[in-house]
Every structure is written in C-alpha cells, then in structure tokens.
N, C-alpha and C. Protein backbone atom coordinates (compact mmCIF):
# COMPACT_ATOMS: atom_id res chain seq x y z
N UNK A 1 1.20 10.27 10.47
CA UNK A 1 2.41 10.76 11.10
C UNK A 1 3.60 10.57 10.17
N UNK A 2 4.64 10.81 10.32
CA UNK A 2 5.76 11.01 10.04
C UNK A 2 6.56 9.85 9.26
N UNK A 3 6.01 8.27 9.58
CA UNK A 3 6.72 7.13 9.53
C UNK A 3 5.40 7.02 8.38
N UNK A 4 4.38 7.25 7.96
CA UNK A 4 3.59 6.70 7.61
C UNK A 4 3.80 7.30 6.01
N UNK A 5 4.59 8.60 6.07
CA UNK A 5 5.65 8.78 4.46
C UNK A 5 4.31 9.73 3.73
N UNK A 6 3.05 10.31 4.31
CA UNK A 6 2.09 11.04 3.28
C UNK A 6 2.92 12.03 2.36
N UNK A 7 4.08 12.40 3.15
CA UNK A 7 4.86 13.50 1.97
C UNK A 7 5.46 12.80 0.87
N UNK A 8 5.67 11.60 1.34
CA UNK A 8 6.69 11.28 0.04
C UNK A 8 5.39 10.29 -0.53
N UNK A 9 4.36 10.47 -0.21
CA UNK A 9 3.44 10.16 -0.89
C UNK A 9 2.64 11.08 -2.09
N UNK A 10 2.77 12.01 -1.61
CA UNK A 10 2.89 13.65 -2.57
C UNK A 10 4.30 13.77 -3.33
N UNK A 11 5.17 13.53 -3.06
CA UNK A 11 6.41 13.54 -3.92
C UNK A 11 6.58 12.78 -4.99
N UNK A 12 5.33 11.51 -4.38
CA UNK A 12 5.83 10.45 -5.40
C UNK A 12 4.95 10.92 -6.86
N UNK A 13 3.62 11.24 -5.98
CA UNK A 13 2.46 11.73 -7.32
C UNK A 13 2.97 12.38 -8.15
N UNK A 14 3.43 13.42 -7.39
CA UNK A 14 3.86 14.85 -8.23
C UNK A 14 5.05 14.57 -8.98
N UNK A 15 6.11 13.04 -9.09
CA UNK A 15 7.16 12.98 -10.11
C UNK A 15 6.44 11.99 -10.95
N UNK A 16 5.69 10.96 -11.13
CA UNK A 16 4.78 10.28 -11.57
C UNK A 16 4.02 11.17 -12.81
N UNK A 17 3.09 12.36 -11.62
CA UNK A 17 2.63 13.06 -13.11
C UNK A 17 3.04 13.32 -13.99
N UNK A 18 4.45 14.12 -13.47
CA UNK A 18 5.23 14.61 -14.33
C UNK A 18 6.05 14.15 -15.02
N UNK A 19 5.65 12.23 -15.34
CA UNK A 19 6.28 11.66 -16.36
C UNK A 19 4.66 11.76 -17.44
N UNK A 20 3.72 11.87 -17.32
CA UNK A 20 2.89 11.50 -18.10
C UNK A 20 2.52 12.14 -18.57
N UNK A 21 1.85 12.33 -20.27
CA UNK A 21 1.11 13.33 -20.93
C UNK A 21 -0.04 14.01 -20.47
N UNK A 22 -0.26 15.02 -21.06
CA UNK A 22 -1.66 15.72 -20.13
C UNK A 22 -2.70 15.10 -20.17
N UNK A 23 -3.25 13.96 -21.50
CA UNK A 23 -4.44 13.39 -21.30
C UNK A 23 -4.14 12.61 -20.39
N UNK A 24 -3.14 11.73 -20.23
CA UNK A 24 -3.37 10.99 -19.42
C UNK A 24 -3.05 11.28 -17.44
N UNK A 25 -2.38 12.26 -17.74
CA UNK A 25 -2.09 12.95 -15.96
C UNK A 25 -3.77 13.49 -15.50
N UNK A 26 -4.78 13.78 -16.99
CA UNK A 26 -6.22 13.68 -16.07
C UNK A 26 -7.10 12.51 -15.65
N UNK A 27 -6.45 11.74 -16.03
CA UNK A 27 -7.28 10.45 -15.77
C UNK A 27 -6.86 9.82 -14.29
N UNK A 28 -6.07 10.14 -13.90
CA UNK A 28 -4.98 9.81 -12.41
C UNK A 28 -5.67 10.42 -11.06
N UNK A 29 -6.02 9.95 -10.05
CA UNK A 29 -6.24 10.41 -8.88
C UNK A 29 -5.11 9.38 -7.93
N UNK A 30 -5.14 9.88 -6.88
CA UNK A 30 -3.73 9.47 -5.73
C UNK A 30 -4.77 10.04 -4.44
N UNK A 31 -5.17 8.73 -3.66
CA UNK A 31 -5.84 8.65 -2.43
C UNK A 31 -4.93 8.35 -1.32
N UNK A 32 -5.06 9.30 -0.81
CA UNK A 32 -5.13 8.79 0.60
C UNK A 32 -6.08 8.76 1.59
N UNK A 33 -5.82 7.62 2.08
CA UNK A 33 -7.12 6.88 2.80
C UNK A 33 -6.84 7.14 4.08
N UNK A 34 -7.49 7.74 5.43
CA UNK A 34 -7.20 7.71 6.41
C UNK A 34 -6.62 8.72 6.81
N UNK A 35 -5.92 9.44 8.41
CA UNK A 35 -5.48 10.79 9.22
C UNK A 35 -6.59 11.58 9.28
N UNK A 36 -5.87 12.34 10.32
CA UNK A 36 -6.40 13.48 10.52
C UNK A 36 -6.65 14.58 9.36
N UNK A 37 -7.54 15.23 9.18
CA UNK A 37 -7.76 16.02 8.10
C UNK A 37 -7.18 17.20 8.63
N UNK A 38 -7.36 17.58 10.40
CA UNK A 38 -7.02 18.69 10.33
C UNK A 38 -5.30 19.45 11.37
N UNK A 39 -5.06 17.53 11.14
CA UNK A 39 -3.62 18.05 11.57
C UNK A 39 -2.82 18.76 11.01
N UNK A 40 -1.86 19.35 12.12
CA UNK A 40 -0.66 20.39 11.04
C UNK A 40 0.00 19.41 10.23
N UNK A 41 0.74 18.18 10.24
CA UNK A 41 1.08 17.83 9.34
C UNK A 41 0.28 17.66 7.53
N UNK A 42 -1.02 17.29 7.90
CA UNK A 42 -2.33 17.43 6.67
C UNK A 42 -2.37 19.16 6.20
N UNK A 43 -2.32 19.96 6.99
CA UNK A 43 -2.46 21.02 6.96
C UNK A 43 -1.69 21.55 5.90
N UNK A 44 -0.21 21.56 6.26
CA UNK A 44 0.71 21.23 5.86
C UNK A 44 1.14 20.74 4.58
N UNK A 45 0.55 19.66 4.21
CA UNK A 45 0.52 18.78 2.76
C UNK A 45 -0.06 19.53 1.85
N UNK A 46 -1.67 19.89 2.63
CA UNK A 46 -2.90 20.36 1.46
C UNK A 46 -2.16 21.85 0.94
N UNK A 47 -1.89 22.51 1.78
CA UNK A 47 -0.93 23.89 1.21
C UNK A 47 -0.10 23.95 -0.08
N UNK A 48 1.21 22.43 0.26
CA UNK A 48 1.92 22.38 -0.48
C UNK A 48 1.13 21.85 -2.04
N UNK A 49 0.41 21.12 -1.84
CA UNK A 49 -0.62 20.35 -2.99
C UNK A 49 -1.35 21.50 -3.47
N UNK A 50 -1.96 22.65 -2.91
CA UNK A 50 -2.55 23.87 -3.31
C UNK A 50 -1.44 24.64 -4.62
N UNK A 51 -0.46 24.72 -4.31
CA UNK A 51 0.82 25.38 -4.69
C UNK A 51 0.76 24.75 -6.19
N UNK A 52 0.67 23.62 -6.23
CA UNK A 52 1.24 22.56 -7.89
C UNK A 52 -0.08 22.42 -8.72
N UNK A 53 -0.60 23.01 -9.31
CA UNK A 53 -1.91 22.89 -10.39
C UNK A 53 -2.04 20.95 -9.97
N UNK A 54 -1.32 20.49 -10.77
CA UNK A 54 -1.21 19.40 -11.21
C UNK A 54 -1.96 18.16 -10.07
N UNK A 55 -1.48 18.58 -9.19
CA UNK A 55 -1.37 17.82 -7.53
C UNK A 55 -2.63 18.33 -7.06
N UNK A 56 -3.28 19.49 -7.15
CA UNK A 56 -4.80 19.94 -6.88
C UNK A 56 -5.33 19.24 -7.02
N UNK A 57 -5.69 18.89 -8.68
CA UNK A 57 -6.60 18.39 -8.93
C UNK A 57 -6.85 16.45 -9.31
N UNK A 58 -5.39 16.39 -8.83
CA UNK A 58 -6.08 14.84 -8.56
C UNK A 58 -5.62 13.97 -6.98
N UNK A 59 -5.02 14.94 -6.29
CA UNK A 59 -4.89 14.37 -4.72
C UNK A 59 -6.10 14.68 -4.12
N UNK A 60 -6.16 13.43 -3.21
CA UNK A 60 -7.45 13.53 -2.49
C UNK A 60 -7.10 12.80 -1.22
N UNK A 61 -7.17 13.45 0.32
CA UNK A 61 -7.38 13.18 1.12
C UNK A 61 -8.72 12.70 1.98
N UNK A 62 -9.12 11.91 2.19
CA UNK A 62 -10.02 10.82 2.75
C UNK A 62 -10.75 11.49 4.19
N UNK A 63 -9.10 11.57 5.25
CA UNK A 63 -9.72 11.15 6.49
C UNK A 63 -10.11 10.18 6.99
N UNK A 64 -10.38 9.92 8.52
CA UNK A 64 -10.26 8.28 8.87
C UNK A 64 -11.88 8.21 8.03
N UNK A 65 -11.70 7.08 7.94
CA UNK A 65 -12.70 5.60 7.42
C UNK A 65 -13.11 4.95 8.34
N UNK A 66 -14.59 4.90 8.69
CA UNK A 66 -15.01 3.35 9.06
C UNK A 66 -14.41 1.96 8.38
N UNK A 67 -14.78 2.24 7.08
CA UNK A 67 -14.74 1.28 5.69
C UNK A 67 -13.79 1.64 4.43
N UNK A 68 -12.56 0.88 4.51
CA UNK A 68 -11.69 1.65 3.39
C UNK A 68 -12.11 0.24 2.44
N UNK A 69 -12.57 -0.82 2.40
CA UNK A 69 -12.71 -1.46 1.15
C UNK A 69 -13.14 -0.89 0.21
N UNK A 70 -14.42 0.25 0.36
CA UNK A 70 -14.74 0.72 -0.81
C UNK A 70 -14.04 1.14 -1.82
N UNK A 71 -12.66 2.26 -0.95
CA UNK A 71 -12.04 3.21 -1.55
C UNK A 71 -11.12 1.85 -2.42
N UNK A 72 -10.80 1.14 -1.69
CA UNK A 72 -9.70 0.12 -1.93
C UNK A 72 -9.60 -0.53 -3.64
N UNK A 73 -11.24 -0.61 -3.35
CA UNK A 73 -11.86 -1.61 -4.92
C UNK A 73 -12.20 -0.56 -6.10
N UNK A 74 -11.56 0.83 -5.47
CA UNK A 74 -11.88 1.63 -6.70
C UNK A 74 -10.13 1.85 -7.34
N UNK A 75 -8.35 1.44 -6.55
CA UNK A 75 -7.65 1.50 -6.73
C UNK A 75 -6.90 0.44 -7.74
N UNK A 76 -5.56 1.04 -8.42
CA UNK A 76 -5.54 -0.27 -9.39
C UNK A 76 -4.65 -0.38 -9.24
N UNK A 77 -3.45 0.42 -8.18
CA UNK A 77 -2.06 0.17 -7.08
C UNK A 77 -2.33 0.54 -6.14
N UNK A 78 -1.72 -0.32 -4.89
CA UNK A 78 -2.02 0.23 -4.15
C UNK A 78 -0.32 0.63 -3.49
N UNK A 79 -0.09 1.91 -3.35
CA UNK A 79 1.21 2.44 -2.90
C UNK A 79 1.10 2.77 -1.13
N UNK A 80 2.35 1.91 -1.22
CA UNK A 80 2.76 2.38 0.67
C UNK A 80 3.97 3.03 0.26
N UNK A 81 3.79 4.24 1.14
CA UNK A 81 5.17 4.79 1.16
C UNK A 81 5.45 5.50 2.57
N UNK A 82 5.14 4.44 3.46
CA UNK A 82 6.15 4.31 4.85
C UNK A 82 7.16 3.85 4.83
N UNK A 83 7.93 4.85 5.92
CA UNK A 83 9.15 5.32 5.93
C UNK A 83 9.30 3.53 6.74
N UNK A 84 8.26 3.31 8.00
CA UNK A 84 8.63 2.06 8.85
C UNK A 84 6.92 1.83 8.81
N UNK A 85 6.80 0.55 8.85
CA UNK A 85 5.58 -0.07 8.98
C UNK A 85 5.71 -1.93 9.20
N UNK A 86 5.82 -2.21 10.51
CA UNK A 86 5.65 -3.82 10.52
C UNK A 86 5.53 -4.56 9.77
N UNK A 87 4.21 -4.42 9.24
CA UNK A 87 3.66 -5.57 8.35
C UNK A 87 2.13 -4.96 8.45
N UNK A 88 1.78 -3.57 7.62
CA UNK A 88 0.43 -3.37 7.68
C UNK A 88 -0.69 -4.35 7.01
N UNK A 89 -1.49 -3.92 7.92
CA UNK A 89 -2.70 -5.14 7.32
C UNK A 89 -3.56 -4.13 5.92
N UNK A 90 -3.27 -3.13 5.68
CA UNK A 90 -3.62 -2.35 4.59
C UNK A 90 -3.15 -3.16 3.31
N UNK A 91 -1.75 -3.88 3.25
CA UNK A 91 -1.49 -4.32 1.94
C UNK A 91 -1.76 -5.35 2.05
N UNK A 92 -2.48 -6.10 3.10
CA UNK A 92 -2.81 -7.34 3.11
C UNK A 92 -4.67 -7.32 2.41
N UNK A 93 -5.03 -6.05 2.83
CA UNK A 93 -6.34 -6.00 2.53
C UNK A 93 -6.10 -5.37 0.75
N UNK A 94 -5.36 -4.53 0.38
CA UNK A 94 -5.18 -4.24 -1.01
C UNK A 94 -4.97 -5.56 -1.84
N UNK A 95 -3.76 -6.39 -1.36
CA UNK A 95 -3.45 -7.36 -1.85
C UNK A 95 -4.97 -8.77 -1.97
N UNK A 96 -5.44 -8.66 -1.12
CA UNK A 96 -6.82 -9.62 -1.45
C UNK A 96 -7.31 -9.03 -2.35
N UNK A 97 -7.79 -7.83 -2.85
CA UNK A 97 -8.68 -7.50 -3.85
C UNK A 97 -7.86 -7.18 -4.77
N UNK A 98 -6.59 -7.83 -5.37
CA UNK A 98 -6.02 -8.11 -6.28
C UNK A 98 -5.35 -6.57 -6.73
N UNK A 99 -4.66 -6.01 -6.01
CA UNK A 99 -4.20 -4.75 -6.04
C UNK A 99 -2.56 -4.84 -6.06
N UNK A 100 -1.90 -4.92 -6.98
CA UNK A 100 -0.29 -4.81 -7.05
C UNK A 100 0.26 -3.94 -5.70
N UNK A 101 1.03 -4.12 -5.29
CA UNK A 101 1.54 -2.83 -4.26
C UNK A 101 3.21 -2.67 -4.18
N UNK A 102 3.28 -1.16 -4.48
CA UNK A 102 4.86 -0.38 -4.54
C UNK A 102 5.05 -0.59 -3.07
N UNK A 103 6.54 -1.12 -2.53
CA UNK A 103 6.79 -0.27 -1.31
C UNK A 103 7.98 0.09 -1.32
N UNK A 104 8.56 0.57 -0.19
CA UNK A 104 10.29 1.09 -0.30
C UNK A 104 10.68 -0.48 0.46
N UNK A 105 11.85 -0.90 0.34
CA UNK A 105 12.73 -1.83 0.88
C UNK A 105 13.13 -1.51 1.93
N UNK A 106 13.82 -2.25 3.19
CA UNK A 106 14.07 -2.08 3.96
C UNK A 106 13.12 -0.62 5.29
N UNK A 107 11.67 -0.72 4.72
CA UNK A 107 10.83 -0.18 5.39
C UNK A 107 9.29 -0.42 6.40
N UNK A 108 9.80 -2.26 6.33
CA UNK A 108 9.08 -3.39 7.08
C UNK A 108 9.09 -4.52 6.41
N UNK A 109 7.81 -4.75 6.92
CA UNK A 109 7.51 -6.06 6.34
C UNK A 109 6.65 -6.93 5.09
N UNK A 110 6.37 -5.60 4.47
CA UNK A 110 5.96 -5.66 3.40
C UNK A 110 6.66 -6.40 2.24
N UNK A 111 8.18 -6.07 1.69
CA UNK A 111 9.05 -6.58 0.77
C UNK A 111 8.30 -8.19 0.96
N UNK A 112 8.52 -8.91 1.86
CA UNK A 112 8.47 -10.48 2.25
C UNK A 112 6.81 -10.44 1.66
N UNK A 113 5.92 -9.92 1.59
CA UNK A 113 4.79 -10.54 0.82
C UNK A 113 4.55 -9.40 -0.92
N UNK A 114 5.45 -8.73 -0.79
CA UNK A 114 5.26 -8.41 -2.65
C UNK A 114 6.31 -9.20 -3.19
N UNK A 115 7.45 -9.55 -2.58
CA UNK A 115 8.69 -10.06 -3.10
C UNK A 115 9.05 -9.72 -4.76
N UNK A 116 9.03 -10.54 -5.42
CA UNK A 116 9.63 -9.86 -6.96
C UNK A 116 8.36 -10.42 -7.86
N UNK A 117 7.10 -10.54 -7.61
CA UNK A 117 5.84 -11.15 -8.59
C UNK A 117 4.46 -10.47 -8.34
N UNK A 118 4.31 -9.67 -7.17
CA UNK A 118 3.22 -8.86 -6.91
C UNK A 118 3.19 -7.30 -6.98
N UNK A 119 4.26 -6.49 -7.40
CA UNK A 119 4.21 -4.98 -7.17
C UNK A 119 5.59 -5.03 -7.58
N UNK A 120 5.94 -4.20 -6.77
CA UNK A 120 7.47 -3.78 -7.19
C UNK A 120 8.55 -2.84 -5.70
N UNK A 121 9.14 -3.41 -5.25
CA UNK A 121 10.05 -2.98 -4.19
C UNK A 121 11.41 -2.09 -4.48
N UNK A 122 11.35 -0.94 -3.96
CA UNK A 122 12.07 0.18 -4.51
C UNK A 122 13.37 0.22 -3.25
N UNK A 123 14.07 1.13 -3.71
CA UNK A 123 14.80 1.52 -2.26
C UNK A 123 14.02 2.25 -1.67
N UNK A 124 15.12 2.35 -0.11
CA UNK A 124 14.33 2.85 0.35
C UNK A 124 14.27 4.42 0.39
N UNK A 125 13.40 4.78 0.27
CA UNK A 125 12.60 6.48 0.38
C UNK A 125 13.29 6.94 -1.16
N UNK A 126 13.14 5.72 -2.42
CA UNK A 126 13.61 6.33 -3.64
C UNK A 126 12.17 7.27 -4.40
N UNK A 127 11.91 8.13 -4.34
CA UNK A 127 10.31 8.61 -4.71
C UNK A 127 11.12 8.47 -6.51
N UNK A 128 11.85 8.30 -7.44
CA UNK A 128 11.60 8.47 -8.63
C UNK A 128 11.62 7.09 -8.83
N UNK A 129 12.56 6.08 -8.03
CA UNK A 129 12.31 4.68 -8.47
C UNK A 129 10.66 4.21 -7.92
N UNK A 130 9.89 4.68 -6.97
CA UNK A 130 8.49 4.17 -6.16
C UNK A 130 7.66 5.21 -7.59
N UNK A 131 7.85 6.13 -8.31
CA UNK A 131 6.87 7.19 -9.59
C UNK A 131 7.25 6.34 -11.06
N UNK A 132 8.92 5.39 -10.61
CA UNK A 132 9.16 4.27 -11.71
C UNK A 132 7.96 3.20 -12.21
N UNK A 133 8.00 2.68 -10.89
CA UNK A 133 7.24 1.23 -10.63
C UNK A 133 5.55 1.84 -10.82
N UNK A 134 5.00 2.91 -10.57
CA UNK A 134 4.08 3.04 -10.97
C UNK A 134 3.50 3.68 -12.56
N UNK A 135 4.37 4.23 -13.30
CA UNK A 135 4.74 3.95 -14.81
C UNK A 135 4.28 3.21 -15.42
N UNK A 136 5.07 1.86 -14.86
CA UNK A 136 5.27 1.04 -15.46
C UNK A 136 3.89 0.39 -15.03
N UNK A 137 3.67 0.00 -13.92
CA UNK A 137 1.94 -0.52 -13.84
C UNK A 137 1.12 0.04 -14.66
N UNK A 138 0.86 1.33 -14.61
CA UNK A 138 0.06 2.36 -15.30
C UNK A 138 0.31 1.70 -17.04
N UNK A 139 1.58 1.89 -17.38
CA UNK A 139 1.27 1.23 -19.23
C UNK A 139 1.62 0.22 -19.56
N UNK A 140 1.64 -0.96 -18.16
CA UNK A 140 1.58 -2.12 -18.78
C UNK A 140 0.54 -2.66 -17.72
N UNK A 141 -0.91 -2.65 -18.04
CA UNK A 141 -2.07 -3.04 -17.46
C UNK A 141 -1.99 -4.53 -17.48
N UNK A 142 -1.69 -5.23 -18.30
CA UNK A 142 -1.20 -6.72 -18.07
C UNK A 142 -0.67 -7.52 -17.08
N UNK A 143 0.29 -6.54 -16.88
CA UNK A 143 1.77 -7.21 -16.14
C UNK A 143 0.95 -6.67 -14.48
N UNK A 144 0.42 -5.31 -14.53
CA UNK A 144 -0.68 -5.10 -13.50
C UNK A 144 -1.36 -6.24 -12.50
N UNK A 145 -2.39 -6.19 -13.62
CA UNK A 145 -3.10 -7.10 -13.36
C UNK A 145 -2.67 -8.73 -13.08
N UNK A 146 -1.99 -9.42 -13.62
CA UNK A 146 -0.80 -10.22 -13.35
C UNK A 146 -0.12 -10.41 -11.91
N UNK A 147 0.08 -9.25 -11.48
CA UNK A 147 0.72 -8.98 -10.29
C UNK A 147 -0.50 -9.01 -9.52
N UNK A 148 -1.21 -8.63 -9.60
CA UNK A 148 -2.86 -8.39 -8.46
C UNK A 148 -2.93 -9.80 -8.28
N UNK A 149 -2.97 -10.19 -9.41
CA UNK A 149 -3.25 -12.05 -9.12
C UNK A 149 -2.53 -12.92 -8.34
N UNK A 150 -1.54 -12.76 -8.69
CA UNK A 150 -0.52 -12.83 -7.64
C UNK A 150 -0.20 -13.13 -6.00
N UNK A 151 -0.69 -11.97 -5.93
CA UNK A 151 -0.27 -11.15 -4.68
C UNK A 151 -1.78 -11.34 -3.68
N UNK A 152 -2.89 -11.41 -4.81
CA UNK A 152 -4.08 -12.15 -3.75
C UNK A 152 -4.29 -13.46 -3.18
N UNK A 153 -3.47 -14.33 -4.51
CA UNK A 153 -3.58 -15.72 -4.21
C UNK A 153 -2.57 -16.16 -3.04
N UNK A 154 -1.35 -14.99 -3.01
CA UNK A 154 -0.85 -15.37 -1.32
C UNK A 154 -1.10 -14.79 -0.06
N UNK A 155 -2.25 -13.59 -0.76
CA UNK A 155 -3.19 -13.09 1.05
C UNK A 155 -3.93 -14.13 1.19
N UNK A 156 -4.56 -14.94 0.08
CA UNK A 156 -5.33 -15.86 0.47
C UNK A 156 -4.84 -17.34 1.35
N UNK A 157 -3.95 -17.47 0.51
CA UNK A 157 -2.92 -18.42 0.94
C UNK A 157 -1.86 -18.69 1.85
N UNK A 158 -1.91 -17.50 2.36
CA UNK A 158 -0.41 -17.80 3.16
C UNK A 158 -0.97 -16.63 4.52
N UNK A 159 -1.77 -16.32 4.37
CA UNK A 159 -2.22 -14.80 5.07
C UNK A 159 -3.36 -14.70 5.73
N UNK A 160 -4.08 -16.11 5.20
CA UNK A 160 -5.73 -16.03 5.78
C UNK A 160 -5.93 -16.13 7.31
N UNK A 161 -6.22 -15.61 7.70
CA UNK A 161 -6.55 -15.67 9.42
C UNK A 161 -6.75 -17.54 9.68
N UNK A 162 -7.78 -18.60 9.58
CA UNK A 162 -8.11 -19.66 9.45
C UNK A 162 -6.39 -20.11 9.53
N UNK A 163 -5.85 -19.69 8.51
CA UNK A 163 -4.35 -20.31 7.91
C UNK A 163 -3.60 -20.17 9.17
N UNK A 164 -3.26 -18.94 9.23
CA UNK A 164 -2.39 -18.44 10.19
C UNK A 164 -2.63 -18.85 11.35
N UNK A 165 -4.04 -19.00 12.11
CA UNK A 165 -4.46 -19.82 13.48
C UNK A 165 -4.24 -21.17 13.43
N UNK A 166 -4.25 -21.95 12.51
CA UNK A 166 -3.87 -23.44 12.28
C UNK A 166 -2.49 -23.29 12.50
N UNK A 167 -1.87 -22.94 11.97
CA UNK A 167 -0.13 -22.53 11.73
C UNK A 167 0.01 -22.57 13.29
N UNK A 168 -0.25 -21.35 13.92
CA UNK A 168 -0.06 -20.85 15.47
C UNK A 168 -0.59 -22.34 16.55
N UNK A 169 -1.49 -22.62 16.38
CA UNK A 169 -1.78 -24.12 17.21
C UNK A 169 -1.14 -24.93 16.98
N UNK A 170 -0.60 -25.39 15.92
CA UNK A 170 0.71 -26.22 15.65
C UNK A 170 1.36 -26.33 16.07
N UNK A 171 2.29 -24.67 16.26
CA UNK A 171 3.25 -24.54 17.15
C UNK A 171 3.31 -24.99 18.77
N UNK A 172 2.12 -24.19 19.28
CA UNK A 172 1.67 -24.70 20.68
C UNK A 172 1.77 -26.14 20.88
N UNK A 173 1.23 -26.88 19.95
CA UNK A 173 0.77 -28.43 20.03
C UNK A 173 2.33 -28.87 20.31
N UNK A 174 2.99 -28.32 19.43
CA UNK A 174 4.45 -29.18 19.30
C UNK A 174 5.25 -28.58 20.53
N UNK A 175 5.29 -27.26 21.18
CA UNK A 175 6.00 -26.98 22.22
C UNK A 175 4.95 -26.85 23.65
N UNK A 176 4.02 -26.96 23.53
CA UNK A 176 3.14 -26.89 25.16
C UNK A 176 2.36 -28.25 25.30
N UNK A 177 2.88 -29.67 25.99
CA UNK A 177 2.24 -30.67 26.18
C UNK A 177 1.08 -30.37 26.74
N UNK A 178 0.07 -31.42 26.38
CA UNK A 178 -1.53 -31.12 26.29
C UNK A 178 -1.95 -31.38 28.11
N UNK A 179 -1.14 -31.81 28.90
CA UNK A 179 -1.14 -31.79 30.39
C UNK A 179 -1.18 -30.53 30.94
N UNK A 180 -0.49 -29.37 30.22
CA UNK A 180 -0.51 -28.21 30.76
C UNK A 180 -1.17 -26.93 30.58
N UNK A 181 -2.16 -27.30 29.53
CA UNK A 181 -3.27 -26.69 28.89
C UNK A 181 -4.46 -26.42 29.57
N UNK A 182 -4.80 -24.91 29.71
CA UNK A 182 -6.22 -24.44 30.08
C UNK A 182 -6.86 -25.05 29.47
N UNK A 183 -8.09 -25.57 29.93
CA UNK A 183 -9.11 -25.24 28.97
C UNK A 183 -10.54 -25.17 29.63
N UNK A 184 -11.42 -24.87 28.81
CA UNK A 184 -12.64 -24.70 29.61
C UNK A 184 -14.07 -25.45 28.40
C-alpha cells in the first residue's frame, strides 16, 4: 500500500542506477519482497518499470512469501522506504543476518535501531539522499559489511524475543505485586 513507499522504492532504484556505470548497473537487482502481484497499485509500478530499459531488467517483484529469509540472505542492503512503519520486524529480520539498512527519518521506528553505525538514515522521502546511502554501501563493501555487523549484534542484543520478555516481566514484577497475579 501506499505507506509502505514501493514507488519510491522504484524511484530510488532508478536514481541509484543512474549513478552507476553500465557494468556495474548489470550486476544490481532491487527486490521486493511481498504484495499483491496483481493489485492496481503493482499493476501500476510494473508498467512504469516496463517504460525504463534499465528498471526492467533488474526489478523484481516477489509477491507474498511464506519464507522471506531466503530472499533476505541473498541481499547485501536491505532498503525500507516507508513513508510510516512502527517498527517493522522486516529490519529486525534483515538486521540479524547482518544486512545494513537505508531508511527515511522521521518515518517510524526504525532510525532508533540503525541510528548512525548500522545503515544510513536519510530524510524523509529524500529518494537521491536514500540512491546516496546506497552508493556508498555498494563501493565501500567494508564500511557495508561493518555496518551488517553492527546492526546484528543489536537484533541480537537488544531485540531478541528471550531479551525483550525478560525486560517485559521486570516491569510487571516491579509494578504488579505478586498477591495479585494469575497464575495457573
């Protein structure tokens, strides 16, 4: 849908390519994982992507997934470019398998786990600063990879389900005396 940014997910590819040389704009694919294949908004996209040589042949729409890890462990950014998104568990799952991730600022809750050491946080709905930050991943595979490391060791750390349920009982413990507790 609409908040979930697939256009300016095509906007972003298509200024991205068009920073890079031709050998290397063939080596590039841009997934999207997940929607409807045959909504008008998809409908819609694939047209405009029909239109740009460039955007043909390395966008690829998915459709829903049982299983997006696969697609996940074949990515080497992983880009959100929702307009609004809570706190998807998509960059939480990119971010474990050591995947840098672009997002726009002020477009959830994402900024608070890439902060300034795992990816790179753009304004918001900037598509040449979000085709910037992926540039720069793209020719500095180091600083990449660097960032993947990063950014897994605090899904692991700060993000793990185990973690987060310890965290949450804590709270309870300290505000719901143990007199007033279900239990079975």
């Amino acid at each position: 849908d609409w908040r979930k940014g697939a256009d300016l997910f095509v906007k972003i590819a298509k200024t991205f390519l068009e920073m890079l040389v031709t050998e290397d704009q063939h080596r590039i694919k841009f997934v999207w994982v997940g929607g409807d294949l045959d909504s008008q908004d998809t409908l819609q996209l694939s047209h405009e992507i029909n239109q740009y040589e460039l955007l043909k042949n390395c966008m690829v729409f998915t459709g829903v997934k049982e299983q997006v890890i696969p697609y996940f462990c074949q990515f080497n950014v992983f880009l959100l470019s929702s307009r609004e998104d809570p706190f998807p568990l998509v960059c939480l799952e990119a971010g474990a398998l050591e995947k840098p991730v672009v997002c726009f600022d002020k477009a959830g809750g994402t900024p608070d786990l890439v902060e300034d050491d795992s990816g790179f946080i753009v304004p918001y709905l900037d598509v040449n600063g979000a085709a910037c930050a992926l540039y720069r991943l793209f020719n500095e595979p180091d600083l990449a990879k660097a960032m993947g490391k990063r950014i897994s060791n605090k899904v692991l750390n700060q993000y793990d389900v185990e973690i987060s349920a310890r965290n949450i009982f804590s709270v309870i413990d300290d505000y719901v005396p143990s007199s007033s507790r279900i239990g079975g």
